[in-house]
PDB file of N, CA and C in Angstrom:
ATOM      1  N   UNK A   1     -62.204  18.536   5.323  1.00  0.00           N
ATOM      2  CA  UNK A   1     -62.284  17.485   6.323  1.00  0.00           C
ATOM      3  C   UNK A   1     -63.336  16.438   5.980  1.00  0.00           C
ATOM      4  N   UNK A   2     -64.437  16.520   5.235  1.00  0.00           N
ATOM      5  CA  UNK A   2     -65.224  15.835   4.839  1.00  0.00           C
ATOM      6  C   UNK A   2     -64.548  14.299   4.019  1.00  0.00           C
ATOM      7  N   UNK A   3     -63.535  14.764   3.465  1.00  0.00           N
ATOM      8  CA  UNK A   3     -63.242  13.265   2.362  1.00  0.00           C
ATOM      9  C   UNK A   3     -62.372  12.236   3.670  1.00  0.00           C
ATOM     10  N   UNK A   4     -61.728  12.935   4.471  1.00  0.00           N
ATOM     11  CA  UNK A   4     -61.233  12.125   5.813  1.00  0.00           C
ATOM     12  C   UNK A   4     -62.253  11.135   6.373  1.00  0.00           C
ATOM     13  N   UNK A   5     -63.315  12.196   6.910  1.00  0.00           N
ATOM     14  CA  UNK A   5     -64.124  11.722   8.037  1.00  0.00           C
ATOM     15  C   UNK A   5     -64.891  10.513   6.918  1.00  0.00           C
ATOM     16  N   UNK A   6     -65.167  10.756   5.383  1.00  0.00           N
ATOM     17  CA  UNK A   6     -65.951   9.543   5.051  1.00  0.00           C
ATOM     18  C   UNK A   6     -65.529   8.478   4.687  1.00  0.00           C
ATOM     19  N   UNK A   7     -64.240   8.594   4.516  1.00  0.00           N
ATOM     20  CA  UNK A   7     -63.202   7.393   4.773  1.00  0.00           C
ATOM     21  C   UNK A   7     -63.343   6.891   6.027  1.00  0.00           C
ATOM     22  N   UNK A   8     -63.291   7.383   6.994  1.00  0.00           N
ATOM     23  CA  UNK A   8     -63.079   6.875   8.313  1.00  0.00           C
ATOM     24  C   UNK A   8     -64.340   6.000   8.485  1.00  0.00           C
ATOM     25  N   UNK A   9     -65.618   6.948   8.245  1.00  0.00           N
ATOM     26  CA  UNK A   9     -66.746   6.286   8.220  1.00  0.00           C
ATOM     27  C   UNK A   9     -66.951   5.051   7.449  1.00  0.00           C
ATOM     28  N   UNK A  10     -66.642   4.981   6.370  1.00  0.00           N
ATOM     29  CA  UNK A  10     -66.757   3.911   5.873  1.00  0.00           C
ATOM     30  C   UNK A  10     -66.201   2.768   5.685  1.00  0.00           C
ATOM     31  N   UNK A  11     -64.886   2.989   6.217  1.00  0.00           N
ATOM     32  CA  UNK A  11     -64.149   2.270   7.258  1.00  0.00           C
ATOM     33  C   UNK A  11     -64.708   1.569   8.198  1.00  0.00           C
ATOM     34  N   UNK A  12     -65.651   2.618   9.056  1.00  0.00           N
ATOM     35  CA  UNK A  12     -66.463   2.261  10.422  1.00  0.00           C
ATOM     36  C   UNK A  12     -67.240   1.061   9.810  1.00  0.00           C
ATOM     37  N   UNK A  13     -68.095   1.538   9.139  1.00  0.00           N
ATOM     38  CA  UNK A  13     -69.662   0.811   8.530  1.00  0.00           C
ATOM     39  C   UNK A  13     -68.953  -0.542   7.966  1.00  0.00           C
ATOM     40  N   UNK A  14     -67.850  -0.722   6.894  1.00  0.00           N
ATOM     41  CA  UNK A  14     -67.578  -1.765   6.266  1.00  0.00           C
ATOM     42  C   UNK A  14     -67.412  -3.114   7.931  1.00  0.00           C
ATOM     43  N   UNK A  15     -66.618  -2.537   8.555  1.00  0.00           N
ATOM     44  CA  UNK A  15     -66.200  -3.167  10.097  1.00  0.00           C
ATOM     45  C   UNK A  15     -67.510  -3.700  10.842  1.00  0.00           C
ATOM     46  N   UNK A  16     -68.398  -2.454  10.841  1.00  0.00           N
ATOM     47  CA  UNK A  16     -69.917  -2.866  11.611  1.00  0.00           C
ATOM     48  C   UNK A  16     -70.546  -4.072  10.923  1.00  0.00           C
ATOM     49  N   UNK A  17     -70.312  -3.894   9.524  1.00  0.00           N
ATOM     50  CA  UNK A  17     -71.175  -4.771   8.617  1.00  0.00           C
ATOM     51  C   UNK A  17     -70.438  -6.448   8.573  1.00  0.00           C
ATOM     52  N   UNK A  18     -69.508  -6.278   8.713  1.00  0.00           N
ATOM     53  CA  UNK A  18     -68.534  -7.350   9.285  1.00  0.00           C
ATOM     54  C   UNK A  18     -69.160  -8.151  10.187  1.00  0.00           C
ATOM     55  N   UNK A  19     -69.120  -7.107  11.414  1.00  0.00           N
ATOM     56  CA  UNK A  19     -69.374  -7.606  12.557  1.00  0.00           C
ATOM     57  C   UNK A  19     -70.686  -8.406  12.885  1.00  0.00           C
ATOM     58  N   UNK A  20     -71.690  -7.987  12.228  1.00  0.00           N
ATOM     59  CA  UNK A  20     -73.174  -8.113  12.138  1.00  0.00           C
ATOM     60  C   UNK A  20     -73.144  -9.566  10.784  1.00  0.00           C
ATOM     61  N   UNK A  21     -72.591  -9.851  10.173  1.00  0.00           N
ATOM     62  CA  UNK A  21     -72.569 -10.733   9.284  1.00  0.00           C
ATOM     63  C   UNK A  21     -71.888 -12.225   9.344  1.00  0.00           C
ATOM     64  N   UNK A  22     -70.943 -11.776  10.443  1.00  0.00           N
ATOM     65  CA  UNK A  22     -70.361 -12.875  11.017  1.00  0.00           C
ATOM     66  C   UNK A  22     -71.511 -13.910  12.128  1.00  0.00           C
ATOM     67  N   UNK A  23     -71.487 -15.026  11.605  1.00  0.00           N
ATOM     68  CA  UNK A  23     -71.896 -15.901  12.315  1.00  0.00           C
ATOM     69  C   UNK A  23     -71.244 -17.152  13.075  1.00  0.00           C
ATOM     70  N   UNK A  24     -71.245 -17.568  14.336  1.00  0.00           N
ATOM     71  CA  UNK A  24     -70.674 -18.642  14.683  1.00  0.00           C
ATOM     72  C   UNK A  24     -70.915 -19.335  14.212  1.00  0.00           C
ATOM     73  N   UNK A  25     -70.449 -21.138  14.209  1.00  0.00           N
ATOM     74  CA  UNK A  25     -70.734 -22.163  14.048  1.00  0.00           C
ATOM     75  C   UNK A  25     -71.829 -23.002  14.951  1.00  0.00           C
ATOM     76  N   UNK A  26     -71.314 -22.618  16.441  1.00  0.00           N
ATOM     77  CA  UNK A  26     -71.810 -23.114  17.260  1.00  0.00           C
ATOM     78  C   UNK A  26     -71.146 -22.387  18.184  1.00  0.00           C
ATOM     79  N   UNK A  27     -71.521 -23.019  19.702  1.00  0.00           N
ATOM     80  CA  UNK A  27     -70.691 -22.289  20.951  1.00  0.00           C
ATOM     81  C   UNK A  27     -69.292 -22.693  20.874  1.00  0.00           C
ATOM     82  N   UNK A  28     -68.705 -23.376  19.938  1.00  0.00           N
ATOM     83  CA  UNK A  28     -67.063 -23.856  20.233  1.00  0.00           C
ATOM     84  C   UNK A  28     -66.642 -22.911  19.095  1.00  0.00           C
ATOM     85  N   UNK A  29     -66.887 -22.590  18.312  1.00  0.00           N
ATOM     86  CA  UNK A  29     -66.631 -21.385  17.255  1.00  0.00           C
ATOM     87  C   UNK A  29     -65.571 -20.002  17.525  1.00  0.00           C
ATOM     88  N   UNK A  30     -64.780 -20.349  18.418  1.00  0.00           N
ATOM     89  CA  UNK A  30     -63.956 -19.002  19.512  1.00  0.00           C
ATOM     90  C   UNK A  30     -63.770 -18.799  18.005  1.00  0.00           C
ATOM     91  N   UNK A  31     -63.356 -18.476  16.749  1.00  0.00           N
ATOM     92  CA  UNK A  31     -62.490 -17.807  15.584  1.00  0.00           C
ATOM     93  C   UNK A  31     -63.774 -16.893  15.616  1.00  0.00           C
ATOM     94  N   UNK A  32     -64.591 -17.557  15.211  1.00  0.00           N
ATOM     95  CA  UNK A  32     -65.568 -15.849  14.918  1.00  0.00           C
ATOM     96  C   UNK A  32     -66.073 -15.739  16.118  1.00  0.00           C
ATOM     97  N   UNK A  33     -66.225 -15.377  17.503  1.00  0.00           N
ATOM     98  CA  UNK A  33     -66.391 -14.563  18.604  1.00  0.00           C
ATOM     99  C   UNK A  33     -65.182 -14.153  18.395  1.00  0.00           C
ATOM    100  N   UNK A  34     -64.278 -14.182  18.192  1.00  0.00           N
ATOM    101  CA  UNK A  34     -63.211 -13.015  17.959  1.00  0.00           C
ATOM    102  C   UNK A  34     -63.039 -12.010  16.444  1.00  0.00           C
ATOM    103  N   UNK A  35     -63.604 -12.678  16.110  1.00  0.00           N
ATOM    104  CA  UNK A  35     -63.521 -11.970  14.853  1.00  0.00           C
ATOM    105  C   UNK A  35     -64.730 -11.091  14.989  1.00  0.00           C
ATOM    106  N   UNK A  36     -65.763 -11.426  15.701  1.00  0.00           N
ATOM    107  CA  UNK A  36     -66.632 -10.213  15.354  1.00  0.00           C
ATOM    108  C   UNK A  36     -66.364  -9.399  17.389  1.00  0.00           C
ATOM    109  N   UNK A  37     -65.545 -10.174  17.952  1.00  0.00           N
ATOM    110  CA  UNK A  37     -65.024  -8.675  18.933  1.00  0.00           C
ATOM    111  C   UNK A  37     -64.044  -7.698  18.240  1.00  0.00           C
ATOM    112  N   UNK A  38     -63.135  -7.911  17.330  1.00  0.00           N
ATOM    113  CA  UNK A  38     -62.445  -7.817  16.783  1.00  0.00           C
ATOM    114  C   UNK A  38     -62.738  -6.264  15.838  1.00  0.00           C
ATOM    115  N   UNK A  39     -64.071  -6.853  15.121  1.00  0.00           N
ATOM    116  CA  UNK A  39     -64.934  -5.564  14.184  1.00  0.00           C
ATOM    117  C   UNK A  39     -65.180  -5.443  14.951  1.00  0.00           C
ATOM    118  N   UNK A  40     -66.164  -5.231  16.023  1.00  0.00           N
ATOM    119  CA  UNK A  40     -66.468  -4.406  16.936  1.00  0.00           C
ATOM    120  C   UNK A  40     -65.709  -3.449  17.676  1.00  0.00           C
ATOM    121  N   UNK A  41     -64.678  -3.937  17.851  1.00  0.00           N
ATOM    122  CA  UNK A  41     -63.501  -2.950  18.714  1.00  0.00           C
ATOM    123  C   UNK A  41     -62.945  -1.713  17.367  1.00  0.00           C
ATOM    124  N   UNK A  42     -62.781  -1.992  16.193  1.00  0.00           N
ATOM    125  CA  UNK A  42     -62.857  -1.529  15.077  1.00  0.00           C
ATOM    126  C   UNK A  42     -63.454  -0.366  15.130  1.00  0.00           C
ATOM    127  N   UNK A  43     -64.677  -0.573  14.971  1.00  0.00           N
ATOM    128  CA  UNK A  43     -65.990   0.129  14.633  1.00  0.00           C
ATOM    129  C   UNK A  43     -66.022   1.133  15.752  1.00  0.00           C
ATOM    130  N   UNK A  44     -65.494   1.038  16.733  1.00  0.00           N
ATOM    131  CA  UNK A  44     -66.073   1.358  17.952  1.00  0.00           C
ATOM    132  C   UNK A  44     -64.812   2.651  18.016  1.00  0.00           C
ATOM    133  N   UNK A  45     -63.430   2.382  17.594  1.00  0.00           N
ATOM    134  CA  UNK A  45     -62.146   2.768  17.389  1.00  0.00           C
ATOM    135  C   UNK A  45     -62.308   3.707  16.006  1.00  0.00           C
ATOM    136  N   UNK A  46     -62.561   3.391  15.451  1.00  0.00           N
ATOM    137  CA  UNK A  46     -62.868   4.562  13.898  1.00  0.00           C
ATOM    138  C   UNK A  46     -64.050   5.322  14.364  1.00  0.00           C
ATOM    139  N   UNK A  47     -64.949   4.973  14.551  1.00  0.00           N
ATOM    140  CA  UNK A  47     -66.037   5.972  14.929  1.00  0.00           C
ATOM    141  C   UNK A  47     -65.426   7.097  16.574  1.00  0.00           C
ATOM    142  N   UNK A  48     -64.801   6.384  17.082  1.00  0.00           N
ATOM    143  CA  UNK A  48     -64.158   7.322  17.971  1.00  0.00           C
ATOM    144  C   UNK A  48     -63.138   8.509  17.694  1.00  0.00           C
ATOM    145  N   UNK A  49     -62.301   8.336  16.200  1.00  0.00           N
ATOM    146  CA  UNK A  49     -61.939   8.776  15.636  1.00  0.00           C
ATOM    147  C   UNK A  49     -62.428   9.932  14.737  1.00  0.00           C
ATOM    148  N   UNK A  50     -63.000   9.521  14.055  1.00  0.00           N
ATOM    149  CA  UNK A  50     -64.471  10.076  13.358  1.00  0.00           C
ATOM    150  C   UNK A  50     -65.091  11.361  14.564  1.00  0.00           C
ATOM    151  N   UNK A  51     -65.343  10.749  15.325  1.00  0.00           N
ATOM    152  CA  UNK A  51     -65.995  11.906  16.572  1.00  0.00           C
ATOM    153  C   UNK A  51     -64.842  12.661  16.891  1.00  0.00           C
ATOM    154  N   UNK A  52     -64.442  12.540  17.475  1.00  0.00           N
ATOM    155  CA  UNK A  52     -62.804  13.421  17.721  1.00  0.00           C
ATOM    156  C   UNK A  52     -62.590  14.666  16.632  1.00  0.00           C
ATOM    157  N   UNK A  53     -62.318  13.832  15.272  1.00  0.00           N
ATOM    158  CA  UNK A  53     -62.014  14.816  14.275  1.00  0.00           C
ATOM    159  C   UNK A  53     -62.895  16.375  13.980  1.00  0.00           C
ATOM    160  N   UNK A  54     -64.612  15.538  14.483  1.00  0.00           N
ATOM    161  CA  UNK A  54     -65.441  16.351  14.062  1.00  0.00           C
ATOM    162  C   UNK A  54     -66.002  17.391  15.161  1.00  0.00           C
ATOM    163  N   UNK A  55     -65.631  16.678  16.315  1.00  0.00           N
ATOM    164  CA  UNK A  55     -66.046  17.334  17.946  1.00  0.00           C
ATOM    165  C   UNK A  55     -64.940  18.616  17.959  1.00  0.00           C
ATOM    166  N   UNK A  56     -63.278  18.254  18.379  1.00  0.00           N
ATOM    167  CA  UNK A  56     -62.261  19.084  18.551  1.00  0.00           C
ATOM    168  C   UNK A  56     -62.000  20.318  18.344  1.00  0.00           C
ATOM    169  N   UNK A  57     -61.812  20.348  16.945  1.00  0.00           N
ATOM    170  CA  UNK A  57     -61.379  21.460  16.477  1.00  0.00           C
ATOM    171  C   UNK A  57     -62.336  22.389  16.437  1.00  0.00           C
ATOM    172  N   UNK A  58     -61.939  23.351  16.559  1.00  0.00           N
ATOM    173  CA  UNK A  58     -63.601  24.536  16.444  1.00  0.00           C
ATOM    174  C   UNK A  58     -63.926  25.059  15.084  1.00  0.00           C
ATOM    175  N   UNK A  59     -62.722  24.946  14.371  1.00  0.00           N
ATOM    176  CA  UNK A  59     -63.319  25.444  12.556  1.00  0.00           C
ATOM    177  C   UNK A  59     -64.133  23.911  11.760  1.00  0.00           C
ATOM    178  N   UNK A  60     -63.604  23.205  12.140  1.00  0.00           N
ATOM    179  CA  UNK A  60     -64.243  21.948  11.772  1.00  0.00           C
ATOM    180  C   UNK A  60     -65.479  21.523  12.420  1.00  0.00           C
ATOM    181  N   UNK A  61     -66.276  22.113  13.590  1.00  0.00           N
ATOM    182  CA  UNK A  61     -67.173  22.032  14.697  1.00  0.00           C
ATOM    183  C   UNK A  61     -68.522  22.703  13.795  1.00  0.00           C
ATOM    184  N   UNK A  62     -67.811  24.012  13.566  1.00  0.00           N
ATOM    185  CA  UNK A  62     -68.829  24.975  12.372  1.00  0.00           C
ATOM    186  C   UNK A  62     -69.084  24.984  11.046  1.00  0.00           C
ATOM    187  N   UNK A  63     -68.088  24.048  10.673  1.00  0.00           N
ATOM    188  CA  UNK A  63     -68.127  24.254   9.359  1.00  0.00           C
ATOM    189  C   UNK A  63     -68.968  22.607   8.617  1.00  0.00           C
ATOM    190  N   UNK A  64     -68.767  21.455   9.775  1.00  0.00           N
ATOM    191  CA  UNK A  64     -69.289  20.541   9.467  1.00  0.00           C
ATOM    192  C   UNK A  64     -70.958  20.679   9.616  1.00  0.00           C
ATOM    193  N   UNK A  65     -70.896  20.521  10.886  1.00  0.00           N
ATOM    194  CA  UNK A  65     -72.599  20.528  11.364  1.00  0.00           C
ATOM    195  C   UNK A  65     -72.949  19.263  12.031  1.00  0.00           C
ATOM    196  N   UNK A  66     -73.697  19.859  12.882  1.00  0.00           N
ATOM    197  CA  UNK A  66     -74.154  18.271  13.400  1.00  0.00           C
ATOM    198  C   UNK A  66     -74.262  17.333  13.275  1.00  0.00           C
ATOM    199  N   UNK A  67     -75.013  16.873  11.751  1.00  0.00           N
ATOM    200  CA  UNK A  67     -75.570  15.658  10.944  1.00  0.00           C
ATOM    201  C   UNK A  67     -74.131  15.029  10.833  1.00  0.00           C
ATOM    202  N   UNK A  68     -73.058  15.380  10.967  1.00  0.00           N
ATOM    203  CA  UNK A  68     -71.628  14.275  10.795  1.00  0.00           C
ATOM    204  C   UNK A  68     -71.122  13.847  12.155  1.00  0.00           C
ATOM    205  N   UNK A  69     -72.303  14.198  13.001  1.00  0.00           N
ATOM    206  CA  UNK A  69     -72.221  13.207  14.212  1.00  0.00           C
ATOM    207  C   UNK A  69     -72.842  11.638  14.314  1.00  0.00           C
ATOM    208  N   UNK A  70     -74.086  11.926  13.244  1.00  0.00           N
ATOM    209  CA  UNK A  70     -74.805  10.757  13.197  1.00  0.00           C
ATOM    210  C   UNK A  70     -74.374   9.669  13.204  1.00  0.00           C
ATOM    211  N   UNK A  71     -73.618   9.128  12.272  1.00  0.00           N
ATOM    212  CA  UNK A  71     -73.098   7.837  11.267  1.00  0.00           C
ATOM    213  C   UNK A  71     -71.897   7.086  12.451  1.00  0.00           C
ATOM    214  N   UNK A  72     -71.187   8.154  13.222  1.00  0.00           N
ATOM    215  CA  UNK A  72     -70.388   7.374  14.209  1.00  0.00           C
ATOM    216  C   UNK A  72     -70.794   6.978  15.753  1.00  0.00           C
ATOM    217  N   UNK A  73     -71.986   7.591  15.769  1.00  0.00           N
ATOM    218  CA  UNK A  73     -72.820   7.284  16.909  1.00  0.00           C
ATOM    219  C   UNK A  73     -73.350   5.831  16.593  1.00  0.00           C
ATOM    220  N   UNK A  74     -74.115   5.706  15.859  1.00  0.00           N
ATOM    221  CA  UNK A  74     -75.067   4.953  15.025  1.00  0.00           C
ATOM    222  C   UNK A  74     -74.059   3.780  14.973  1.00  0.00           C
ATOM    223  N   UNK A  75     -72.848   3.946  14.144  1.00  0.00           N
ATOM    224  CA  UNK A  75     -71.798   2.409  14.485  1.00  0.00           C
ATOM    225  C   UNK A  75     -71.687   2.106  15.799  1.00  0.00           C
ATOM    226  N   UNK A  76     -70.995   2.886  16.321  1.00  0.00           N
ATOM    227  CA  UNK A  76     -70.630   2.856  17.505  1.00  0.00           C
ATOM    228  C   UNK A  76     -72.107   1.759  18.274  1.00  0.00           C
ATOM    229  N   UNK A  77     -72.818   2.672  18.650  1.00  0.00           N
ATOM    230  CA  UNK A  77     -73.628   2.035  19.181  1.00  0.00           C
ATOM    231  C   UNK A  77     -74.294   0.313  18.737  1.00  0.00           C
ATOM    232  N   UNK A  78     -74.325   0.520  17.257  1.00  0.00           N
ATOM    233  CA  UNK A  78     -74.092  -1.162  17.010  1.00  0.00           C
ATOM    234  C   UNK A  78     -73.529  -1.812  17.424  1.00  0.00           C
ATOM    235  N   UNK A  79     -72.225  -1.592  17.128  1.00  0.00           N
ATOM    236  CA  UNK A  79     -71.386  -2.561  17.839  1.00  0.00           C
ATOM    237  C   UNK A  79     -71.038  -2.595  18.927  1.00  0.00           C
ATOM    238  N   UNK A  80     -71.559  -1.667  20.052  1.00  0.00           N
ATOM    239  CA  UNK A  80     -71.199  -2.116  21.461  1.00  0.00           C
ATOM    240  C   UNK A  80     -72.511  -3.306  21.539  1.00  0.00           C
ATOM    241  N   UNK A  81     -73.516  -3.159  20.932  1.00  0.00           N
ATOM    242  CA  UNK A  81     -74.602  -3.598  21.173  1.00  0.00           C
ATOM    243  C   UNK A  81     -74.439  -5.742  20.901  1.00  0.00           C
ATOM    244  N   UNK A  82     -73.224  -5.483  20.066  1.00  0.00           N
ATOM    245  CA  UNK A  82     -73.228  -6.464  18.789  1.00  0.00           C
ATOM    246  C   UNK A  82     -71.753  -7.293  20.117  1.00  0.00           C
ATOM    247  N   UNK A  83     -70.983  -6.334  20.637  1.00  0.00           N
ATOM    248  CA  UNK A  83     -70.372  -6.922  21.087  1.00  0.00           C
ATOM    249  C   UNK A  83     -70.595  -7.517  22.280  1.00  0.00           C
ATOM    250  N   UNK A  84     -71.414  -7.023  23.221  1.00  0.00           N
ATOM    251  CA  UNK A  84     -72.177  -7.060  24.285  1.00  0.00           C
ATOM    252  C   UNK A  84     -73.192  -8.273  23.972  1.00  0.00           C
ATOM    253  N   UNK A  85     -73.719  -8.672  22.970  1.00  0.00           N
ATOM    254  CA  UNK A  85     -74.444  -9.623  23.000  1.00  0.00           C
ATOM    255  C   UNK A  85     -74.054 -10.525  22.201  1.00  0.00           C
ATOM    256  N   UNK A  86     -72.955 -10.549  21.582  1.00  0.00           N
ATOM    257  CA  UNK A  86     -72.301 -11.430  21.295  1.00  0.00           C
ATOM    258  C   UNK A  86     -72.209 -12.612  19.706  1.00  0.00           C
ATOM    259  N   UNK A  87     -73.272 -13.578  20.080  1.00  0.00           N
ATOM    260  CA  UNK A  87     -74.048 -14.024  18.914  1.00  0.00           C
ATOM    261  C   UNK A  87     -75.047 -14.697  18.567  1.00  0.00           C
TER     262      UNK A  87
END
């Protein structure tokens, strides 16, 4: 389950890093406020994924370990942060 979840993750992160890199022009700029709600909803959607895979199942619960909770929290929480405040 590990080569899944770091796909997914890095999936997540490439999206977060997106999101965080995108800059408007100005306040009339609607293409990138959507583009970085866009990664954000992403990020927010793979890392939910990511958690799921690793939360659910109970052989995958024990066999991963905690520390593969980190990385989708950690997006996650960027980008609500990123989407919530916008730019």
């Amino acid at each position: 389950m590990a080569v899944p979840l770091l796909i997914l993750y890095a999936l997540a992160a490439a999206c977060c890093y997106s999101a965080l890199t995108i800059r408007p022009s100005g306040m009339w700029d609607e293409d990138a406020y959507g583009a970085i709600t866009l990664a954000c909803f992403f990020t927010i959607a793979l890392s939910a994924v990511g958690l799921l895979i690793t939360v659910i199942p109970p052989t995958v619960r024990r066999a991963m370990g905690r520390g593969w909770l980190v990385p989708p929290l950690v997006f996650a929480a960027v980008a609500a942060v990123r989407w919530t405040f916008g730019g």
